[in-house]
PDB file of N, CA and C in Angstrom:
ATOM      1  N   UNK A   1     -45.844-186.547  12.235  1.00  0.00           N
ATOM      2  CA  UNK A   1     -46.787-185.467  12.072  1.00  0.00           C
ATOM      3  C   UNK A   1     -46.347-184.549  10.948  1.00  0.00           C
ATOM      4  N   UNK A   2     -44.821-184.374  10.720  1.00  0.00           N
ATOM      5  CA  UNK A   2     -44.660-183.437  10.072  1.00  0.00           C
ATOM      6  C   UNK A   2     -44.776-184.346   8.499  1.00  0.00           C
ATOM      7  N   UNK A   3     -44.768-185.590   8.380  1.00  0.00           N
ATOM      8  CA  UNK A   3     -44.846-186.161   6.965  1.00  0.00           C
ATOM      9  C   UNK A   3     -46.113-185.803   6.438  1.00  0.00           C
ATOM     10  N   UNK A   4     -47.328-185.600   7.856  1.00  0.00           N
ATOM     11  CA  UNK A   4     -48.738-185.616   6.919  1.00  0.00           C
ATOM     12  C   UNK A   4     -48.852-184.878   6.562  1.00  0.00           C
ATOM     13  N   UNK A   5     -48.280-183.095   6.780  1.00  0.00           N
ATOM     14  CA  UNK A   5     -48.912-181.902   6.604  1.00  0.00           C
ATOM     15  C   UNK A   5     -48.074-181.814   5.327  1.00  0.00           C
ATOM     16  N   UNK A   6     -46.719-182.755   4.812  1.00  0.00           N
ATOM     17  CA  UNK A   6     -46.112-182.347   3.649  1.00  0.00           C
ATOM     18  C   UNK A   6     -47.164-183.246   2.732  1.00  0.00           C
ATOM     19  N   UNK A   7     -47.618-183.798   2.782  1.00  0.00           N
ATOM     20  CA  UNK A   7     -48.394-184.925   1.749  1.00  0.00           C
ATOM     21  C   UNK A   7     -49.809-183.961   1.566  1.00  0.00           C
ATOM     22  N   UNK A   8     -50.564-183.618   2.969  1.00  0.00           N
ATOM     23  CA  UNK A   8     -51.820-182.875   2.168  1.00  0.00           C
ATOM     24  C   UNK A   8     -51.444-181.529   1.349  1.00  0.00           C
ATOM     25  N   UNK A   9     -49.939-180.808   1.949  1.00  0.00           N
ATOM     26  CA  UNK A   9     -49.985-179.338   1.406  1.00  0.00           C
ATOM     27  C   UNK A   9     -50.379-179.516  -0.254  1.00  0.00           C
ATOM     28  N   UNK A  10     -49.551-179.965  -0.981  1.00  0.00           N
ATOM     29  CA  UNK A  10     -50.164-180.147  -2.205  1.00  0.00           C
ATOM     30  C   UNK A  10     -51.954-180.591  -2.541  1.00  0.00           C
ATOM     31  N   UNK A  11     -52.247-180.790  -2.002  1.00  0.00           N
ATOM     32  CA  UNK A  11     -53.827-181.092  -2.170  1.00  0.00           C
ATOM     33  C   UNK A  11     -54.662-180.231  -1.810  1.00  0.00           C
ATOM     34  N   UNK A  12     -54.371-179.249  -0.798  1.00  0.00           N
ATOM     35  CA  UNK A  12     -55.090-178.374  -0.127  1.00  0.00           C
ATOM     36  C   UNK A  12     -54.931-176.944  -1.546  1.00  0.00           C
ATOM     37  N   UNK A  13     -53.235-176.875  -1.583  1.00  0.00           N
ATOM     38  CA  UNK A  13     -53.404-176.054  -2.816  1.00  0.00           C
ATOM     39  C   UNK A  13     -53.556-176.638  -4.414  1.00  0.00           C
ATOM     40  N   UNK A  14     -53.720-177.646  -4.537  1.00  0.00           N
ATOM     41  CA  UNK A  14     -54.746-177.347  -5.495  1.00  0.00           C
ATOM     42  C   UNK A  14     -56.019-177.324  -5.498  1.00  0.00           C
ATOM     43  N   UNK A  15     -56.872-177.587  -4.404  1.00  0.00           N
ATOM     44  CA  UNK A  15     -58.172-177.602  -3.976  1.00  0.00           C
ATOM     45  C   UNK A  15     -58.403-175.584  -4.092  1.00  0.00           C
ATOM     46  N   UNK A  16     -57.510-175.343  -3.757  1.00  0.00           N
ATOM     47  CA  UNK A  16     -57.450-173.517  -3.741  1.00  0.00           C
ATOM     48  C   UNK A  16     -57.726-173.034  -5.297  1.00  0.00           C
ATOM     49  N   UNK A  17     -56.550-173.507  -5.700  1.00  0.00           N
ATOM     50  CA  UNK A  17     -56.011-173.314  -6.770  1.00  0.00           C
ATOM     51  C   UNK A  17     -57.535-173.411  -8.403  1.00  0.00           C
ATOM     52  N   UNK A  18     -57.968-174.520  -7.606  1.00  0.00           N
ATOM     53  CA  UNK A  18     -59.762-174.840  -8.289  1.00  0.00           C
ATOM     54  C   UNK A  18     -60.903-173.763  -8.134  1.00  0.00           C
ATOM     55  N   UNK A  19     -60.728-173.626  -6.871  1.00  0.00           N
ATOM     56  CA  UNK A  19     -62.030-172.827  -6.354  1.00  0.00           C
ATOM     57  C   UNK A  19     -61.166-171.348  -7.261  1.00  0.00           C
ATOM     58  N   UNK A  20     -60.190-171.227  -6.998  1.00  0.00           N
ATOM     59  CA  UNK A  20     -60.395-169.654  -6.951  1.00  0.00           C
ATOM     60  C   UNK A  20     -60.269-169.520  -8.856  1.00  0.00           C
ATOM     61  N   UNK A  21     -59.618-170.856  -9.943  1.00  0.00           N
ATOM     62  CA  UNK A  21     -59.629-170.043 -11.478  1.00  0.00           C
ATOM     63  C   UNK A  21     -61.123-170.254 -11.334  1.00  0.00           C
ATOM     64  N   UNK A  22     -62.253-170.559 -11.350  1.00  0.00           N
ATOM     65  CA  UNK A  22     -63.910-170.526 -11.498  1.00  0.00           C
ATOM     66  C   UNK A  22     -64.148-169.391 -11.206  1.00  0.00           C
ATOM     67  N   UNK A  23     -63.551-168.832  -9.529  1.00  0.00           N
ATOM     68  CA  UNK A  23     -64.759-167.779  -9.248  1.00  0.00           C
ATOM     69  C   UNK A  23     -64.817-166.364  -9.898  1.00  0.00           C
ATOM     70  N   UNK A  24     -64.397-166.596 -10.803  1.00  0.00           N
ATOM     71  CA  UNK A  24     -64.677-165.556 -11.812  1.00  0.00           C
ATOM     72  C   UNK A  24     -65.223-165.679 -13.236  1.00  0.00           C
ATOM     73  N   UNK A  25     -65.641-167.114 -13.309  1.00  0.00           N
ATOM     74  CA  UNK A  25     -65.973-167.267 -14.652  1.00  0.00           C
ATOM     75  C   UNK A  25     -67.457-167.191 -14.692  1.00  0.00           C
ATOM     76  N   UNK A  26     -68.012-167.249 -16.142  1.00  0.00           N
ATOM     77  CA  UNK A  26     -69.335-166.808 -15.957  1.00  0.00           C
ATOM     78  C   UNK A  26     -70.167-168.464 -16.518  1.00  0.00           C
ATOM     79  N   UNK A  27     -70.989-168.073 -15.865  1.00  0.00           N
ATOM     80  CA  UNK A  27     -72.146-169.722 -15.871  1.00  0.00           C
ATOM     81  C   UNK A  27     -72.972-169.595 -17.304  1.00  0.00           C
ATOM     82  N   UNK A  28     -73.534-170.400 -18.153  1.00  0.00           N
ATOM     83  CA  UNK A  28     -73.757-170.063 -19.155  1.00  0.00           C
ATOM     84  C   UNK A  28     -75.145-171.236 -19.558  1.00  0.00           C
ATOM     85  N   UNK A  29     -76.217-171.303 -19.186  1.00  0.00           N
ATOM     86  CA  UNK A  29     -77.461-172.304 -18.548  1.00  0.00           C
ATOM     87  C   UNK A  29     -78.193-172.322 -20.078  1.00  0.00           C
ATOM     88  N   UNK A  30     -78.527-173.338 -20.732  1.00  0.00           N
ATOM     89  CA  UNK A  30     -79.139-173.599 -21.849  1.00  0.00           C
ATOM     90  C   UNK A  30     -80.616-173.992 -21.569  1.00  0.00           C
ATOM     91  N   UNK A  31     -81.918-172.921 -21.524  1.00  0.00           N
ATOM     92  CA  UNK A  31     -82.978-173.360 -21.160  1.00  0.00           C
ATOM     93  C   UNK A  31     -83.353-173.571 -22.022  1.00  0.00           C
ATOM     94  N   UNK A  32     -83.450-173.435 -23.296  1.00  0.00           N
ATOM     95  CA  UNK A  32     -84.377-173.984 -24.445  1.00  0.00           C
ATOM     96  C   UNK A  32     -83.956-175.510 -24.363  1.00  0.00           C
ATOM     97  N   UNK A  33     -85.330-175.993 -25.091  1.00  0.00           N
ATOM     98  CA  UNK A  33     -85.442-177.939 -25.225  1.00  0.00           C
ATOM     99  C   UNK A  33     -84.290-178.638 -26.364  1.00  0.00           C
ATOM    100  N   UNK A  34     -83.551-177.691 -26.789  1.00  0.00           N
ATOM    101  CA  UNK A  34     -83.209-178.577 -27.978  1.00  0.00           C
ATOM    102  C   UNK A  34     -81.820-177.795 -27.493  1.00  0.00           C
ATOM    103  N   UNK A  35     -80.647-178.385 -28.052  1.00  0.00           N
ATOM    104  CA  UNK A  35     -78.769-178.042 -27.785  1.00  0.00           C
ATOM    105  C   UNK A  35     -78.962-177.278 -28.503  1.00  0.00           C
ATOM    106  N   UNK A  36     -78.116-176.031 -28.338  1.00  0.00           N
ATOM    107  CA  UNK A  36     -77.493-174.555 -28.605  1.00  0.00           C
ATOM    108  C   UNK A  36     -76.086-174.788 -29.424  1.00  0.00           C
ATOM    109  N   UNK A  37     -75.619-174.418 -30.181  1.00  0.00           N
ATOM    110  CA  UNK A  37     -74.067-174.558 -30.492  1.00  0.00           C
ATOM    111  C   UNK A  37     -73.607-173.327 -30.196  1.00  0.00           C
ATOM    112  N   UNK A  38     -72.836-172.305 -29.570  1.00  0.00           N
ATOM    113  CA  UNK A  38     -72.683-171.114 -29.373  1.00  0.00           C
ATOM    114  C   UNK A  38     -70.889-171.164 -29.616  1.00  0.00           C
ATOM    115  N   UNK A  39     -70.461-170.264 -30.048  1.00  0.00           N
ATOM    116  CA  UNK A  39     -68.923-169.656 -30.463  1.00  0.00           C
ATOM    117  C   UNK A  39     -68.875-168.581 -29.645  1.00  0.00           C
ATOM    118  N   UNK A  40     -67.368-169.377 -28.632  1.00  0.00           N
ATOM    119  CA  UNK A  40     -66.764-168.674 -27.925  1.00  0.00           C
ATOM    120  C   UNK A  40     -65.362-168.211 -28.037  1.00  0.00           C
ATOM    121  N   UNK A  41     -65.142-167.114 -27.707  1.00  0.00           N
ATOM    122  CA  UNK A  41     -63.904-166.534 -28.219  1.00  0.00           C
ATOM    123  C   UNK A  41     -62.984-166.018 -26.930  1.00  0.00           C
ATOM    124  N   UNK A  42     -62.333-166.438 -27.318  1.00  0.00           N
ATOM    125  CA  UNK A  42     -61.482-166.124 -25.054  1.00  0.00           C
ATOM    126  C   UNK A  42     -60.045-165.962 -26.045  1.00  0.00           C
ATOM    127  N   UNK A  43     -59.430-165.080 -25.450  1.00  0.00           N
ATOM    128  CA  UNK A  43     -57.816-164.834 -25.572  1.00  0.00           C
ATOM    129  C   UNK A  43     -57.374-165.051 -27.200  1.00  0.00           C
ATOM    130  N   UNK A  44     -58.803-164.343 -28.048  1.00  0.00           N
ATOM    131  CA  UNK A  44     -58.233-164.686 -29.671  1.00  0.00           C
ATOM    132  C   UNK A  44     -58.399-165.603 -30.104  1.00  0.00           C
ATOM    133  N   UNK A  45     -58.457-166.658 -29.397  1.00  0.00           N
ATOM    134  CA  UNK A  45     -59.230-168.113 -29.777  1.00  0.00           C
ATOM    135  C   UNK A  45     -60.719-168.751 -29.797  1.00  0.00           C
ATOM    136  N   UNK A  46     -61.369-168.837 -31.077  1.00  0.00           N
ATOM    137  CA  UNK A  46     -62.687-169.238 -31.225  1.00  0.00           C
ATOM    138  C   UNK A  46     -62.728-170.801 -31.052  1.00  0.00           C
ATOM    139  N   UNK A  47     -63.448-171.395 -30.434  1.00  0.00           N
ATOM    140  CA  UNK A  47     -63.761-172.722 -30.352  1.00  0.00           C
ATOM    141  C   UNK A  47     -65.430-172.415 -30.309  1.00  0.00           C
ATOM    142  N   UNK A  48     -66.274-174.008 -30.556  1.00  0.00           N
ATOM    143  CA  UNK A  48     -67.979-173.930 -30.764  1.00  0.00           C
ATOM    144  C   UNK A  48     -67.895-174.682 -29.599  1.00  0.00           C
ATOM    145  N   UNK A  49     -68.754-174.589 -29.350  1.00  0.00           N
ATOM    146  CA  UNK A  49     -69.415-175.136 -27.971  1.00  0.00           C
ATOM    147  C   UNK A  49     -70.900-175.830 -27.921  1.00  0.00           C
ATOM    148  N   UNK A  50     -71.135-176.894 -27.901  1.00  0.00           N
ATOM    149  CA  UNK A  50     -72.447-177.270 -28.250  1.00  0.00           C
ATOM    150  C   UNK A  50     -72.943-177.462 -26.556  1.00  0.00           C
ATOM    151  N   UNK A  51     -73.996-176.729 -26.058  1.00  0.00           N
ATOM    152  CA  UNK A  51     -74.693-176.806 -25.091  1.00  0.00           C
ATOM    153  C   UNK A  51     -75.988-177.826 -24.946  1.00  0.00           C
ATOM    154  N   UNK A  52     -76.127-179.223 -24.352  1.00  0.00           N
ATOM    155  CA  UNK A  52     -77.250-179.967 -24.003  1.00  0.00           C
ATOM    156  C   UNK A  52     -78.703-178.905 -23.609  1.00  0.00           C
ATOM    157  N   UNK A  53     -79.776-179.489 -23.732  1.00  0.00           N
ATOM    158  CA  UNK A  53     -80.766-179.251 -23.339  1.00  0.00           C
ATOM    159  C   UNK A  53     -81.095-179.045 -21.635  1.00  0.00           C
ATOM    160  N   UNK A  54     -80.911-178.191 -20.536  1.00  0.00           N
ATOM    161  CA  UNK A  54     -81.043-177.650 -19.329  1.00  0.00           C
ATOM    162  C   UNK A  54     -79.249-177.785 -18.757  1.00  0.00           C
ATOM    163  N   UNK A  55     -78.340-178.191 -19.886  1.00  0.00           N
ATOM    164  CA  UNK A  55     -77.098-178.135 -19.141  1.00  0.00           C
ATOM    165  C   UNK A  55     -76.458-176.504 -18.961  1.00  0.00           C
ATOM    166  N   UNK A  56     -75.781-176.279 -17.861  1.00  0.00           N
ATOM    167  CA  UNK A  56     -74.892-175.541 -17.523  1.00  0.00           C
ATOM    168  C   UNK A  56     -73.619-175.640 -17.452  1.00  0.00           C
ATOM    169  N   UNK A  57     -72.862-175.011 -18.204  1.00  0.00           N
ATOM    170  CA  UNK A  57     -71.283-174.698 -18.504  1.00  0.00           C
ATOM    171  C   UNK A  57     -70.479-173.729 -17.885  1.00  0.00           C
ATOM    172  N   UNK A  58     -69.416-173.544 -17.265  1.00  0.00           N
ATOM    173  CA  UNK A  58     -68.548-172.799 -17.221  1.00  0.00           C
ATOM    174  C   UNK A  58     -67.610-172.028 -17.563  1.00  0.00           C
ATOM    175  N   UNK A  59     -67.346-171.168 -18.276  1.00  0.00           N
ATOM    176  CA  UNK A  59     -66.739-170.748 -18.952  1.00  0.00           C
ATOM    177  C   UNK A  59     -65.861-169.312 -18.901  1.00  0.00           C
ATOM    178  N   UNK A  60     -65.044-168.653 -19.526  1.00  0.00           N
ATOM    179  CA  UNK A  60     -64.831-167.297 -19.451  1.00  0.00           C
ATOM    180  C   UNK A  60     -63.830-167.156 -18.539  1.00  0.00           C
ATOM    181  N   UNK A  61     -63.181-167.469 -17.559  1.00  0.00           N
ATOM    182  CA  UNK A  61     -62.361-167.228 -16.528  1.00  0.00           C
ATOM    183  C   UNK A  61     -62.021-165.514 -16.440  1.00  0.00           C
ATOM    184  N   UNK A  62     -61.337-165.170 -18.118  1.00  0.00           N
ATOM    185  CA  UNK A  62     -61.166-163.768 -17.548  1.00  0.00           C
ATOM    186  C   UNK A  62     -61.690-162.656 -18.994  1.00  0.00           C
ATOM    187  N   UNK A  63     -63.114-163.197 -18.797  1.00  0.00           N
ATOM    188  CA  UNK A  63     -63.563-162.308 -20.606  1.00  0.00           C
ATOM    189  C   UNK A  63     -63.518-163.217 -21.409  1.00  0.00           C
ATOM    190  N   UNK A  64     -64.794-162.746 -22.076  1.00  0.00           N
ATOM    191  CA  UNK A  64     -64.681-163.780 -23.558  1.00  0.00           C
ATOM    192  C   UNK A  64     -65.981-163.266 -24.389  1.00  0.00           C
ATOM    193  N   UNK A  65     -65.895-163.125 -25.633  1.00  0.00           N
ATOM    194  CA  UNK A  65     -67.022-162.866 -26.621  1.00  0.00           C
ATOM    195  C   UNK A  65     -67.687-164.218 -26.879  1.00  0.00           C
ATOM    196  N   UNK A  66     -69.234-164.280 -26.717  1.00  0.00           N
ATOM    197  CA  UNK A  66     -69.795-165.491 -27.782  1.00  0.00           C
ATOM    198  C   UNK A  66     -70.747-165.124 -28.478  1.00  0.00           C
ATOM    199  N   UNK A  67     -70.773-165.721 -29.200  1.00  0.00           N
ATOM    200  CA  UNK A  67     -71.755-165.198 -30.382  1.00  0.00           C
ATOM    201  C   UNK A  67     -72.996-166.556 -30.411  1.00  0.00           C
ATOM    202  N   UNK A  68     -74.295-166.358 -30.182  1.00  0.00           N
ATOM    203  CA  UNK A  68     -75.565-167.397 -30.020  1.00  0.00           C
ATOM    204  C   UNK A  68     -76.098-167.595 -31.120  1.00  0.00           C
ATOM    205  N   UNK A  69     -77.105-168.999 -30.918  1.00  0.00           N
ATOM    206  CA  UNK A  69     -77.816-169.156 -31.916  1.00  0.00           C
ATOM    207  C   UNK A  69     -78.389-167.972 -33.003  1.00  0.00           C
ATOM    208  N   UNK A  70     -78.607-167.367 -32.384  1.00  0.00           N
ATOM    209  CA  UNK A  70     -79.831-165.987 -32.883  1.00  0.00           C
ATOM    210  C   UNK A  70     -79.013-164.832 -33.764  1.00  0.00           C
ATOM    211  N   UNK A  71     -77.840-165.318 -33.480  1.00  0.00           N
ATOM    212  CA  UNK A  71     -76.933-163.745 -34.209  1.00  0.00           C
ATOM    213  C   UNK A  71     -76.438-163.160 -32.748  1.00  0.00           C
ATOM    214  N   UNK A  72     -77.196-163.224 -31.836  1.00  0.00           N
ATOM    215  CA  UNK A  72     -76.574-161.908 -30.797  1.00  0.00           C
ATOM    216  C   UNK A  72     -75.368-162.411 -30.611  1.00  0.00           C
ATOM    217  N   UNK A  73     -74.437-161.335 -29.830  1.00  0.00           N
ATOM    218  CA  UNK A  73     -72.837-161.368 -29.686  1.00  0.00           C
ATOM    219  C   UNK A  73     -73.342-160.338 -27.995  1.00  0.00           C
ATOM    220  N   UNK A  74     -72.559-161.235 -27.537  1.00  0.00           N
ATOM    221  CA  UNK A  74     -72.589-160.429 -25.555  1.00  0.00           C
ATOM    222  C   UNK A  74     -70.942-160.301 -25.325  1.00  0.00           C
ATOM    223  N   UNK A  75     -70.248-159.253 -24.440  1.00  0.00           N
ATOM    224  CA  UNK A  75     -68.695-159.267 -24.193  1.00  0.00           C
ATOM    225  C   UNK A  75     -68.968-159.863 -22.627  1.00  0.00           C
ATOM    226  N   UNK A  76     -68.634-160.695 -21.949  1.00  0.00           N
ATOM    227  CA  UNK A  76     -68.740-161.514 -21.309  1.00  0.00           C
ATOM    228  C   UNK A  76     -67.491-160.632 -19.782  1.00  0.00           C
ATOM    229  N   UNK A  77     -67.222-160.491 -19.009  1.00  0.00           N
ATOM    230  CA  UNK A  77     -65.999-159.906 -18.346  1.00  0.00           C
ATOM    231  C   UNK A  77     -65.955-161.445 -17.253  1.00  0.00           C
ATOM    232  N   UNK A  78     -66.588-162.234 -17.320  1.00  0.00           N
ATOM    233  CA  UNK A  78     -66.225-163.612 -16.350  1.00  0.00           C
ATOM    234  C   UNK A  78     -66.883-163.976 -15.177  1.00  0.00           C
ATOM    235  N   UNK A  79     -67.933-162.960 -14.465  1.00  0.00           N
ATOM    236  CA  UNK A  79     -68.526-163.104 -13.432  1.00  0.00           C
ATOM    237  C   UNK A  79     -70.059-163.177 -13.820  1.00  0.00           C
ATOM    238  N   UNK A  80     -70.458-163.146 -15.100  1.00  0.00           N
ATOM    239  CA  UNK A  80     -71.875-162.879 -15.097  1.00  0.00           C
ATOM    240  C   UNK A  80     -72.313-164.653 -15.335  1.00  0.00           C
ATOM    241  N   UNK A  81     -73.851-164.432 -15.046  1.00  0.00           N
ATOM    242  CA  UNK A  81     -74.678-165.991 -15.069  1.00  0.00           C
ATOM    243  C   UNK A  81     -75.837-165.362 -16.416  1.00  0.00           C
ATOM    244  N   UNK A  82     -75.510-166.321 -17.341  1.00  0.00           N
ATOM    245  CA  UNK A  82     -76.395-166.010 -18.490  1.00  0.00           C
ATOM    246  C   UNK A  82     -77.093-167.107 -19.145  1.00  0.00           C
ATOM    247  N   UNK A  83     -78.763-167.109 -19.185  1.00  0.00           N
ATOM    248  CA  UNK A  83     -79.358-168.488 -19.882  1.00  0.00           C
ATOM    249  C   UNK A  83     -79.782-168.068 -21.190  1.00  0.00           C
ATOM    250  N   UNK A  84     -79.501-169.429 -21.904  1.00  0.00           N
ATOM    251  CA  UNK A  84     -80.120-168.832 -23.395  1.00  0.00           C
ATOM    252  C   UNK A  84     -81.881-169.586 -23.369  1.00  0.00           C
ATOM    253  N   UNK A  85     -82.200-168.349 -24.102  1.00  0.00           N
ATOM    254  CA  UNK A  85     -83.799-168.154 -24.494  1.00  0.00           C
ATOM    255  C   UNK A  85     -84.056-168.121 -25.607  1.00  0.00           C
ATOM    256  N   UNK A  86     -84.840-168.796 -25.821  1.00  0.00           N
ATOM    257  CA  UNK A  86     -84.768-169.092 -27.155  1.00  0.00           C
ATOM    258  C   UNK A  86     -84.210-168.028 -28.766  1.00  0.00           C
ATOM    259  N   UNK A  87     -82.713-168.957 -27.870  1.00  0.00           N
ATOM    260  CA  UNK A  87     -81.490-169.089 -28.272  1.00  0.00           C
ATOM    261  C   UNK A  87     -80.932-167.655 -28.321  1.00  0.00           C
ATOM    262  N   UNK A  88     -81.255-167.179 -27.664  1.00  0.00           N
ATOM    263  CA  UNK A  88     -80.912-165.611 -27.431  1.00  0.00           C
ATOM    264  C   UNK A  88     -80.591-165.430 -25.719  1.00  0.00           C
ATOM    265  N   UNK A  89     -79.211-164.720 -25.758  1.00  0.00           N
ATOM    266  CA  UNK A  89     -78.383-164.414 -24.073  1.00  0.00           C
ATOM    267  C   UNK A  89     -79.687-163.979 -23.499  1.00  0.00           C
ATOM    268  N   UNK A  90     -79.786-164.470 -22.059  1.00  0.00           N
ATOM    269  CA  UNK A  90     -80.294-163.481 -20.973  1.00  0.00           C
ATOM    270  C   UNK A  90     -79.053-163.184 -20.111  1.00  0.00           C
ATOM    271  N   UNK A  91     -78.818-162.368 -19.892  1.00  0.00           N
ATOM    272  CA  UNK A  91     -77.816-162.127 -18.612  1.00  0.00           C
ATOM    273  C   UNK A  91     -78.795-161.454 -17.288  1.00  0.00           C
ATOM    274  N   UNK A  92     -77.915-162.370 -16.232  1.00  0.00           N
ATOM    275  CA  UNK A  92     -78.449-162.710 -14.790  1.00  0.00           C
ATOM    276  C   UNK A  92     -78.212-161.196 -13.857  1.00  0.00           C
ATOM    277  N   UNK A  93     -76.685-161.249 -14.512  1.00  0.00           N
ATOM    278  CA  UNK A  93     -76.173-161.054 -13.526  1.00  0.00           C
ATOM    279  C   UNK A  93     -74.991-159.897 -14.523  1.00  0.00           C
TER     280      UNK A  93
END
């Protein structure tokens, strides 16, 4: 009995360990018909991000600037849900 609870402990915490870096990041939903490329900037680091047509991404864990199709720039703090409109942030939340 005591071998099984050493074999799942590791699994249980990283199952934790999952749920909890997300629940702070912010959702980021591409409703326009055609992919978005959007530049995201987290911890000083810019990377592009090309968003599919109705896909949703995760992103931000703790803050992050992106800058959208359209020119706009949003400061992001990790909990918000934001869709782009043609190609411009909505924030949800």
């Amino acid at each position: 009995m005591w071998r099984r609870s050493i074999k799942r402990g590791p699994l249980v915490a990283a199952a934790a360990l999952a749920v909890c870096s997300t629940a702070g990041a912010a959702s980021l939903t591409n409703t326009d018909a055609e992919s978005q490329t959007i530049i995201v900037t987290e911890g000083g680091v810019k990377r592009e991000l090309a968003i599919q047509a109705g896909e949703t991404v995760t992103l931000c864990n703790d803050g992050c600037f992106l800058t959208l199709p359209s020119g706009d720039r949003r400061v992001l703090g990790g909990a918000e849900a934001v869709d782009i409109v043609n190609g411009s942030p909505v924030i949800k939340q």
